[in-house]
PDB file of N, CA and C in Angstrom:
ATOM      1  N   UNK A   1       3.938  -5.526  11.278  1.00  0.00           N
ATOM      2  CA  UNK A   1       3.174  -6.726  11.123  1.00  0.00           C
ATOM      3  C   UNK A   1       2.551  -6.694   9.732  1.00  0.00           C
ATOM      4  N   UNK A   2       2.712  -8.101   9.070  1.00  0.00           N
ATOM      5  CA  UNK A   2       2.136  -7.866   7.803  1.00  0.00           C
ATOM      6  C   UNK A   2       0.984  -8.274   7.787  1.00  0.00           C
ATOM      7  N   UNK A   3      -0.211  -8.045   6.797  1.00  0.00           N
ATOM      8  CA  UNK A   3      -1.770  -8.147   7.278  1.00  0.00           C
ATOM      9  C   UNK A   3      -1.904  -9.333   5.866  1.00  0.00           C
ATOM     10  N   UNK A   4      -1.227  -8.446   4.716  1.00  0.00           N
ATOM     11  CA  UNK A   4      -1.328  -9.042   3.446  1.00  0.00           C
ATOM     12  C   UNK A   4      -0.290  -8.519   2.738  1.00  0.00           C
ATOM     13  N   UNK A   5       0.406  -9.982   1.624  1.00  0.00           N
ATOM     14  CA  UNK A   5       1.316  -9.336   0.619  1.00  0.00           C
ATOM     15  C   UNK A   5       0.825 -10.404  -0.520  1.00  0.00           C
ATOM     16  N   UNK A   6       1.723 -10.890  -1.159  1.00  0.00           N
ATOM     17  CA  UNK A   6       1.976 -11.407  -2.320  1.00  0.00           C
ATOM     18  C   UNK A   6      -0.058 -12.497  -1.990  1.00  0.00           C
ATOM     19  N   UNK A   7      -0.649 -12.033  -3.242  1.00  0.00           N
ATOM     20  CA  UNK A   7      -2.097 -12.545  -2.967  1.00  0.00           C
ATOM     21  C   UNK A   7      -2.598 -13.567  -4.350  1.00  0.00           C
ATOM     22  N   UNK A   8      -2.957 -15.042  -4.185  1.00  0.00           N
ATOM     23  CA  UNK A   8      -3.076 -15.649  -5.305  1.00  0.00           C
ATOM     24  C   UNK A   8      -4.445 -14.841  -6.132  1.00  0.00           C
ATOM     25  N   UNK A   9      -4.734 -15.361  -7.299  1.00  0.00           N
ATOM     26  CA  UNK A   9      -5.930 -14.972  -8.085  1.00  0.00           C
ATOM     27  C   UNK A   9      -6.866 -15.132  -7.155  1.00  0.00           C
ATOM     28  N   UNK A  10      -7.273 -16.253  -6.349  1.00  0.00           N
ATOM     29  CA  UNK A  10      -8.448 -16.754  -5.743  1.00  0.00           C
ATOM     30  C   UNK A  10      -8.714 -15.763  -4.501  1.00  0.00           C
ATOM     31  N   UNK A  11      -7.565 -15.809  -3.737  1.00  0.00           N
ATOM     32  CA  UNK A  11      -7.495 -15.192  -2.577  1.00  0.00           C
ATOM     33  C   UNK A  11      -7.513 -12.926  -2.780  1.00  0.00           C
ATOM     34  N   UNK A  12      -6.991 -13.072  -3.997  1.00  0.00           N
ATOM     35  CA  UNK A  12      -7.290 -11.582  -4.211  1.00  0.00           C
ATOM     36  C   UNK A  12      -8.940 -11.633  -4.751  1.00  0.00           C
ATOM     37  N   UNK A  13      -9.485 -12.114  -5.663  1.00  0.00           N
ATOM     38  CA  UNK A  13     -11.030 -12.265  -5.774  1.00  0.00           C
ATOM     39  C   UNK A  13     -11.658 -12.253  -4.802  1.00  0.00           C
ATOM     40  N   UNK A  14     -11.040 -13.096  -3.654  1.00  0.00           N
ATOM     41  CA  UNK A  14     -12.091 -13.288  -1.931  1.00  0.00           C
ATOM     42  C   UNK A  14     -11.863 -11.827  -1.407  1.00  0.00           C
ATOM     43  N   UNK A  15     -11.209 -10.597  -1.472  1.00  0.00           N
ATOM     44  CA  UNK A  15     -11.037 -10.015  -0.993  1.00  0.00           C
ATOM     45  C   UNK A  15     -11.270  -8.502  -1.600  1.00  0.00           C
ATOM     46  N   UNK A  16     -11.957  -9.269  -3.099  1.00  0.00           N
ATOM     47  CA  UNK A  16     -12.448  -7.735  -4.118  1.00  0.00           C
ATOM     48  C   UNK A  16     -11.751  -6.897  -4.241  1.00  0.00           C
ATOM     49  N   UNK A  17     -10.397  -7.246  -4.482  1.00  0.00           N
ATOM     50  CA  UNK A  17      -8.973  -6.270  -5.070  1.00  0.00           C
ATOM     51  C   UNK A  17      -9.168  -6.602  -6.322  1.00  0.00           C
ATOM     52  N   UNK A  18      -8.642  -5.545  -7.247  1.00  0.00           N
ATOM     53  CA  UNK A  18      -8.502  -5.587  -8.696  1.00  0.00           C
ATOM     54  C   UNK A  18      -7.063  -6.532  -8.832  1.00  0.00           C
ATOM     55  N   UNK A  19      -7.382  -7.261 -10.258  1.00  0.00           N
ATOM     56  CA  UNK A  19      -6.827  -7.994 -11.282  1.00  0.00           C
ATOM     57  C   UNK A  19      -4.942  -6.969 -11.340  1.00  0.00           C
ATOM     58  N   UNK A  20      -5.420  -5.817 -10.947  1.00  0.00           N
ATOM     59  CA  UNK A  20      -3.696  -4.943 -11.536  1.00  0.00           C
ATOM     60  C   UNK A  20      -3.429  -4.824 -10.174  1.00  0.00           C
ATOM     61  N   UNK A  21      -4.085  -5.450  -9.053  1.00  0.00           N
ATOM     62  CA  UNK A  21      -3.366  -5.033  -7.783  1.00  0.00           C
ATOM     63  C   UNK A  21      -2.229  -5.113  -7.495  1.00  0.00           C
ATOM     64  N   UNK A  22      -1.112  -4.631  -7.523  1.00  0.00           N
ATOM     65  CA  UNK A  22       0.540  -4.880  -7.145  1.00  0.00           C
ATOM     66  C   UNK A  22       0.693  -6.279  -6.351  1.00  0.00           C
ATOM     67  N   UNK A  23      -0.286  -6.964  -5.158  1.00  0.00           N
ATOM     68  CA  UNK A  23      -0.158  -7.653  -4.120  1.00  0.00           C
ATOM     69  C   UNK A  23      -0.181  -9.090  -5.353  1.00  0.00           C
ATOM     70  N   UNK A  24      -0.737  -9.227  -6.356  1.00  0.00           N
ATOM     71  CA  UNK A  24      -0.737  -9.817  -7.325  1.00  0.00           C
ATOM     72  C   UNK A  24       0.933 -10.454  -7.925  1.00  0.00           C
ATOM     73  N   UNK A  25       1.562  -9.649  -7.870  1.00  0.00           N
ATOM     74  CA  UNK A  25       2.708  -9.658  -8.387  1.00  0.00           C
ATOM     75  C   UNK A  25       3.727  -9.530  -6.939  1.00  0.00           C
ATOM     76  N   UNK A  26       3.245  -9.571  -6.269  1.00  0.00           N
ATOM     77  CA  UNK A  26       4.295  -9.626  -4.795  1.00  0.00           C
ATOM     78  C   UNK A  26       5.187  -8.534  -4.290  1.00  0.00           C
ATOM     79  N   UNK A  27       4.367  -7.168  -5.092  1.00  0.00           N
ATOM     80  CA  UNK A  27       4.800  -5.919  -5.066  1.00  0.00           C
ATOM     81  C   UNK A  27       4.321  -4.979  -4.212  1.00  0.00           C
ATOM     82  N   UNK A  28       3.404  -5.581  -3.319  1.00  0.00           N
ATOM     83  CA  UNK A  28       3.062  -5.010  -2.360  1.00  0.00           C
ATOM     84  C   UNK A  28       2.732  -5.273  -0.721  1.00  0.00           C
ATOM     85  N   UNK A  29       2.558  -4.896  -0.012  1.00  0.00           N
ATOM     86  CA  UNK A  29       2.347  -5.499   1.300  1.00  0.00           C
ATOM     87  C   UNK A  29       1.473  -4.521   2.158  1.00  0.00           C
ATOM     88  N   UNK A  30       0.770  -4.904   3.002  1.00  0.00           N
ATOM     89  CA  UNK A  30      -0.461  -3.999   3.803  1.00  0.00           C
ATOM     90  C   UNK A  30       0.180  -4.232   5.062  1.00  0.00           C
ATOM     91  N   UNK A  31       0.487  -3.412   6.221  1.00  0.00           N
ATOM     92  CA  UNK A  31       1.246  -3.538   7.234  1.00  0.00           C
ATOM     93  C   UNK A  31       0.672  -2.731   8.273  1.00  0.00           C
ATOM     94  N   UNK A  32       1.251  -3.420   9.536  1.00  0.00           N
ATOM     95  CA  UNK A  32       0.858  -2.746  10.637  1.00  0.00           C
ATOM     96  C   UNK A  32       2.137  -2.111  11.681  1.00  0.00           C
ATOM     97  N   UNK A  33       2.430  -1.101  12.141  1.00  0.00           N
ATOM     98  CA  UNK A  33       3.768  -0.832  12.525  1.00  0.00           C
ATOM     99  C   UNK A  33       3.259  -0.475  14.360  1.00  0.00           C
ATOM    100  N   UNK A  34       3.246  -1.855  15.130  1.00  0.00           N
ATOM    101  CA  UNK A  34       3.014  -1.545  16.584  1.00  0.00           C
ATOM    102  C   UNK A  34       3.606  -0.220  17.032  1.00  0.00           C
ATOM    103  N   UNK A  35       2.249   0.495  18.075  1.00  0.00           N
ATOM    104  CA  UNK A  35       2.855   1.902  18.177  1.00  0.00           C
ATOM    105  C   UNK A  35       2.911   3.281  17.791  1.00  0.00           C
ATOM    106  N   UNK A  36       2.065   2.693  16.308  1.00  0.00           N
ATOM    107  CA  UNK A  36       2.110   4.026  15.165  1.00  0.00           C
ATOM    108  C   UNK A  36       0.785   3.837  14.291  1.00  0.00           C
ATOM    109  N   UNK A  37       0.154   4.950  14.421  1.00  0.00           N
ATOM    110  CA  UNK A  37      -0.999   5.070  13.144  1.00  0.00           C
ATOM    111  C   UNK A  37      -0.728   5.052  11.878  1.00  0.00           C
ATOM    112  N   UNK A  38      -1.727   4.356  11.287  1.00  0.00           N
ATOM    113  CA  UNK A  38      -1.197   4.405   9.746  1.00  0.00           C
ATOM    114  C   UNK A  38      -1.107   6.000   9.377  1.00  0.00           C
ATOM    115  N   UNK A  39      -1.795   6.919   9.688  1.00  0.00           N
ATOM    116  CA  UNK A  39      -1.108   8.115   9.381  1.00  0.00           C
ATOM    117  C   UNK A  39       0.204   8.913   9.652  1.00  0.00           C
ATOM    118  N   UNK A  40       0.622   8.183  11.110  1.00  0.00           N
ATOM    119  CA  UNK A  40       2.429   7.883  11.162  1.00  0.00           C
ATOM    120  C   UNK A  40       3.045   7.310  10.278  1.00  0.00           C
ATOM    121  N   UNK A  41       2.761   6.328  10.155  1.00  0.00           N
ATOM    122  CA  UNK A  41       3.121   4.861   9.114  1.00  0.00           C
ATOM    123  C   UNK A  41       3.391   5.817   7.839  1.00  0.00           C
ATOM    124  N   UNK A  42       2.554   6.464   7.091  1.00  0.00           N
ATOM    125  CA  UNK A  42       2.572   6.783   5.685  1.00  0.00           C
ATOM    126  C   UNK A  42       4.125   8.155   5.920  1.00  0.00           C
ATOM    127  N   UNK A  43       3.529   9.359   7.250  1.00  0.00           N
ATOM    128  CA  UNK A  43       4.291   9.967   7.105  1.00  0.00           C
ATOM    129  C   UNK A  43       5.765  10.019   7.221  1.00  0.00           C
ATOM    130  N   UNK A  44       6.124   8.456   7.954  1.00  0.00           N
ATOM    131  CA  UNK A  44       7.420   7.932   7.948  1.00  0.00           C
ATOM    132  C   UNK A  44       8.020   7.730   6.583  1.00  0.00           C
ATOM    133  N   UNK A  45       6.892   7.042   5.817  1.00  0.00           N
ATOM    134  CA  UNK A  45       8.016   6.451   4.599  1.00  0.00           C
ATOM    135  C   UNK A  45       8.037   7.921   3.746  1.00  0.00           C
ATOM    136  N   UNK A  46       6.920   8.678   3.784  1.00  0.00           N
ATOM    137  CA  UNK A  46       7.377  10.126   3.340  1.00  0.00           C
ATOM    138  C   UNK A  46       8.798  10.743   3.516  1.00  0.00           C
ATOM    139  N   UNK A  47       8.866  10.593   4.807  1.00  0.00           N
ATOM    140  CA  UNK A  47      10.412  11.021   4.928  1.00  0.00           C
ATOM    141  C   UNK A  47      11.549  10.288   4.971  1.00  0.00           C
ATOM    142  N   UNK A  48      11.242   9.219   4.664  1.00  0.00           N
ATOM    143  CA  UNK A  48      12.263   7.956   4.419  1.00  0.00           C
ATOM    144  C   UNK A  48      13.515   8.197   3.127  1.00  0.00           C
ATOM    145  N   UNK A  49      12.908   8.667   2.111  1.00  0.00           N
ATOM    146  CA  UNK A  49      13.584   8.204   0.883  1.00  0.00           C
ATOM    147  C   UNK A  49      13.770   7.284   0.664  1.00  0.00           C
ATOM    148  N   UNK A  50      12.541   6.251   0.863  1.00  0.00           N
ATOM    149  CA  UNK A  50      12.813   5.271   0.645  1.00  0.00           C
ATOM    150  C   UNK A  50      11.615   5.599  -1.161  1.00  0.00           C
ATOM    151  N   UNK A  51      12.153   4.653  -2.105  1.00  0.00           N
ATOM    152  CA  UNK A  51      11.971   4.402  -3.550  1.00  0.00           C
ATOM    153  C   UNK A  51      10.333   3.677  -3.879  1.00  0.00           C
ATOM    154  N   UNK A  52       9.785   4.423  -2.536  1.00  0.00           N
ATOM    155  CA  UNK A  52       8.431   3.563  -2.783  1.00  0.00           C
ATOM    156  C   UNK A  52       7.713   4.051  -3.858  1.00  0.00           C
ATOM    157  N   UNK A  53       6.455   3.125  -4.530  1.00  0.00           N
ATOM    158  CA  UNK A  53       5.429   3.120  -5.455  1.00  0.00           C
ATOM    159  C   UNK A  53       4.322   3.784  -5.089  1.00  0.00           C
ATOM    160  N   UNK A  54       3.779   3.120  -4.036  1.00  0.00           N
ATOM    161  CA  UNK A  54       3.018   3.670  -3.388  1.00  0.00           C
ATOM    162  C   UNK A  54       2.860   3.554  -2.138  1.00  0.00           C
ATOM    163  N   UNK A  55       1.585   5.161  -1.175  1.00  0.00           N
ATOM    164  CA  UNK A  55       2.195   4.628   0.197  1.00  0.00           C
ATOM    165  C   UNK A  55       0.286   5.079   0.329  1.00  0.00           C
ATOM    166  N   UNK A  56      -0.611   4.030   0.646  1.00  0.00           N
ATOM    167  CA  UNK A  56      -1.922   4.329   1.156  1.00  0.00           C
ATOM    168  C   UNK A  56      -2.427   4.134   2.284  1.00  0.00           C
ATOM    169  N   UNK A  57      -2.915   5.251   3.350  1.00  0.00           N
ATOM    170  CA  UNK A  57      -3.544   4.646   4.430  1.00  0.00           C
ATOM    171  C   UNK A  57      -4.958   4.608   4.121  1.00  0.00           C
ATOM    172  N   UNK A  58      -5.283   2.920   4.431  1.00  0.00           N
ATOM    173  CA  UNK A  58      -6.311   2.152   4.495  1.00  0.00           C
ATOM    174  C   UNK A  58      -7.417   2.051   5.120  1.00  0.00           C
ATOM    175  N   UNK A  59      -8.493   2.840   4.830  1.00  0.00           N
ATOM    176  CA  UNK A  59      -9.511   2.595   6.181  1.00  0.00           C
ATOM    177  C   UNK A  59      -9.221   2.974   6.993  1.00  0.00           C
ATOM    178  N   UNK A  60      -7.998   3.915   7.605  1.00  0.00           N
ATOM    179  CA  UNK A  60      -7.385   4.112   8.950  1.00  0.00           C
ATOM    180  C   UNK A  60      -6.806   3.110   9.573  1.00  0.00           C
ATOM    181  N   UNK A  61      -6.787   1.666   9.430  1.00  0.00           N
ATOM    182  CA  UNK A  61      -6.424   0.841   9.749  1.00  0.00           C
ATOM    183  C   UNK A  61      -5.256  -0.135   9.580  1.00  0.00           C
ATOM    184  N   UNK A  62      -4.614  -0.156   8.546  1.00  0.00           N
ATOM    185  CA  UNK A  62      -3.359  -0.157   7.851  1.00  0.00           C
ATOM    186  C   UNK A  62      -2.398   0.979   6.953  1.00  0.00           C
ATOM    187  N   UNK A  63      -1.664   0.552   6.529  1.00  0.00           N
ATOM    188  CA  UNK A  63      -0.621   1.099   5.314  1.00  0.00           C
ATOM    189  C   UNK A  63      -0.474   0.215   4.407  1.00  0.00           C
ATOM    190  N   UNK A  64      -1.052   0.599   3.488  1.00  0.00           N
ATOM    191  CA  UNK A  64      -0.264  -0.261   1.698  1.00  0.00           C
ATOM    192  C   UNK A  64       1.217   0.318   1.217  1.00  0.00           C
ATOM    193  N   UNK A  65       2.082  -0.431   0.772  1.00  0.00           N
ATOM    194  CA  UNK A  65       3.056  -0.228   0.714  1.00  0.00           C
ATOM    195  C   UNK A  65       3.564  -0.991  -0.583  1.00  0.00           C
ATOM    196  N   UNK A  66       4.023  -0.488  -1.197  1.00  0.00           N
ATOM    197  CA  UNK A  66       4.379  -1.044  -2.470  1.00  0.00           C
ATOM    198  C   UNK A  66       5.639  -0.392  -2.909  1.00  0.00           C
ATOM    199  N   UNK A  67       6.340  -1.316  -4.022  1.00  0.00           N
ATOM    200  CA  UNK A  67       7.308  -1.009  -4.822  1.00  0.00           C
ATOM    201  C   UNK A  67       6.574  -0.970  -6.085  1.00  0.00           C
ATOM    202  N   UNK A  68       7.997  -0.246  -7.261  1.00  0.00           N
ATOM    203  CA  UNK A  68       7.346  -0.650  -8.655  1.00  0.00           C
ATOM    204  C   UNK A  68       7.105  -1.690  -9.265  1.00  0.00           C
ATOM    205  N   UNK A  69       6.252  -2.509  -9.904  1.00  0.00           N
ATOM    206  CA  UNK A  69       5.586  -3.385 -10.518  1.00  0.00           C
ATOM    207  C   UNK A  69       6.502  -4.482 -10.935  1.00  0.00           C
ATOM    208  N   UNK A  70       7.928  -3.444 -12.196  1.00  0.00           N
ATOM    209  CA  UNK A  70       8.676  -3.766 -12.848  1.00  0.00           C
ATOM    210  C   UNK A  70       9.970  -3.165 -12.359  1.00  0.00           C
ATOM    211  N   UNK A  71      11.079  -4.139 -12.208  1.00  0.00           N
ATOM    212  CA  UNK A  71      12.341  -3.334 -12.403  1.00  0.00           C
ATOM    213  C   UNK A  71      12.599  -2.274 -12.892  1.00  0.00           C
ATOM    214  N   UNK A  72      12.341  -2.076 -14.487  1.00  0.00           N
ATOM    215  CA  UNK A  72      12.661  -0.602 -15.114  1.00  0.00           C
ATOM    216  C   UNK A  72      11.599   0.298 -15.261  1.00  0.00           C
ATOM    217  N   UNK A  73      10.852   0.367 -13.636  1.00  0.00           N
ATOM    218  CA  UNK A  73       9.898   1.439 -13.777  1.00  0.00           C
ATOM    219  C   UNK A  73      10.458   2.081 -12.664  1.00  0.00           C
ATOM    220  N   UNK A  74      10.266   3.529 -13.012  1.00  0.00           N
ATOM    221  CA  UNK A  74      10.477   4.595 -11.582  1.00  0.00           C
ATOM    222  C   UNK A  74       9.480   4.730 -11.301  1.00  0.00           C
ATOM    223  N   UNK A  75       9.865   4.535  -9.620  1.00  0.00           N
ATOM    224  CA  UNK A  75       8.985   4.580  -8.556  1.00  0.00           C
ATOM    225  C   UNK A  75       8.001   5.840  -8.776  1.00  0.00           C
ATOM    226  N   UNK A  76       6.736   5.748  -8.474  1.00  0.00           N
ATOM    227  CA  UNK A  76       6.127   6.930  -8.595  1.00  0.00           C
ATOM    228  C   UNK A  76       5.553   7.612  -7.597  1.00  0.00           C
ATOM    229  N   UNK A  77       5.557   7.310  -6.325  1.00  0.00           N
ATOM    230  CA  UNK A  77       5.658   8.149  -5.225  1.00  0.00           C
ATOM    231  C   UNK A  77       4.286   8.416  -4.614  1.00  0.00           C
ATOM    232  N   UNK A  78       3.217   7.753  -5.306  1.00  0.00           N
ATOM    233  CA  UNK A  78       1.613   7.772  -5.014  1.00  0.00           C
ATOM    234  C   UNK A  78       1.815   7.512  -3.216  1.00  0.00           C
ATOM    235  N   UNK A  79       0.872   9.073  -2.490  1.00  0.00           N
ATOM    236  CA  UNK A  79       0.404   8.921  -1.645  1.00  0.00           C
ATOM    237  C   UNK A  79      -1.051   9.064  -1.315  1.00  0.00           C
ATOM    238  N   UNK A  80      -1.900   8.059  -0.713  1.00  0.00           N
ATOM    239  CA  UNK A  80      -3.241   8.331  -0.781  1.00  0.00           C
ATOM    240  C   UNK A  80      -3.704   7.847   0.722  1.00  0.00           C
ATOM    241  N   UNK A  81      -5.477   8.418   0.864  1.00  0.00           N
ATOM    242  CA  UNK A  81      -5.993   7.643   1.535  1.00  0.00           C
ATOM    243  C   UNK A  81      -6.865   7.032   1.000  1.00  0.00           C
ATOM    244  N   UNK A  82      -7.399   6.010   1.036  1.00  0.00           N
ATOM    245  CA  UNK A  82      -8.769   5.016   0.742  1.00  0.00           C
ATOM    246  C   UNK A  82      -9.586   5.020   2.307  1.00  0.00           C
ATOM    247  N   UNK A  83     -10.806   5.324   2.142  1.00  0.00           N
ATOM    248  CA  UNK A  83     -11.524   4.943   3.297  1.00  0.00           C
ATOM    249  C   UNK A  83     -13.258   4.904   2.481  1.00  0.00           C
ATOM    250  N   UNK A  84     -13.803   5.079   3.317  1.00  0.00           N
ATOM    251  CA  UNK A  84     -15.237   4.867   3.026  1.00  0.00           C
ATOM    252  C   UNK A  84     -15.987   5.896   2.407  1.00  0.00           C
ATOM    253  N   UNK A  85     -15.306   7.281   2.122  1.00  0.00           N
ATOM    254  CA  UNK A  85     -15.711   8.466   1.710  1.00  0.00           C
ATOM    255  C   UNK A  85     -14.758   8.691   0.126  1.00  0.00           C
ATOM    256  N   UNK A  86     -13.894   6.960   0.348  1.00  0.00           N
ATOM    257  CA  UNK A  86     -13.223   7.445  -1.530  1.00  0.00           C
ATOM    258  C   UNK A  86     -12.191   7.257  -1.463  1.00  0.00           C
ATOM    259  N   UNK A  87     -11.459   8.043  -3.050  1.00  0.00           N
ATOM    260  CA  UNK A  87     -10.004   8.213  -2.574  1.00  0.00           C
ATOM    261  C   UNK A  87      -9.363   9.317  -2.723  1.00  0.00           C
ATOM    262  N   UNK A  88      -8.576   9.867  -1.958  1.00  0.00           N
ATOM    263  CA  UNK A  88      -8.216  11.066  -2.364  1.00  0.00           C
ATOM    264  C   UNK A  88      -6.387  11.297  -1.962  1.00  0.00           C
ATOM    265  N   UNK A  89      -5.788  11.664  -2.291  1.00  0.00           N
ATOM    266  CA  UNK A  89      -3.966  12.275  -1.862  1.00  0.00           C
ATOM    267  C   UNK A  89      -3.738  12.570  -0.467  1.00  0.00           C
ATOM    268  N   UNK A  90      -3.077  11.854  -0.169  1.00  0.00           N
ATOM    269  CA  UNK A  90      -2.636  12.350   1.437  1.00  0.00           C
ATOM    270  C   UNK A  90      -2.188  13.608   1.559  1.00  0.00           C
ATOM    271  N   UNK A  91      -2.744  14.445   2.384  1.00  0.00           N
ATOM    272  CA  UNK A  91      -2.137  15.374   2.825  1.00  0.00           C
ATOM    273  C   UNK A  91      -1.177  15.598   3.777  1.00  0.00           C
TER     274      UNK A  91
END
């Protein structure tokens, strides 16, 4: 289930995401996968191989999911969590 992807200027401002947010450019999507914690969620696309950008669980409550920005950028493989204590690398 998607929560949020591709986000106008206005609608990313209502929601206090930064100006470089990927969702900006339609490079990203916040998702919900019935069934599975976002800490499932992240450790799936870990083992996916799939070419992701980035993979963040959210508050505990979603997964951010992104590609690269640009076509001729390699993917860079950022895994994190964001919650209320910061941000720090998924373990």
């Amino acid at each position: 289930m998607v929560n949020s992807a591709f986000r106008s200027k206005a609608v990313n401002d209502a929601v206090g995401s930064s100006d470089k947010s990927q969702h900006r450019l339609g490079c990203a999507a916040d998702i919900r996968v019935p069934g599975m914690t976002p800490d499932a969620v992240v450790r799936a696309v870990l083992a996916s191989g799939l070419a992701y950008d980035q993979v963040i669980r959210e508050f505990d409550r979603w997964t951010h999911l992104s590609i690269p920005s640009f076509p001729n950028l390699p993917p860079r493989k950022i895994a994190l969590i964001i919650d209320k204590t910061g941000t720090r690398t998924f373990a």
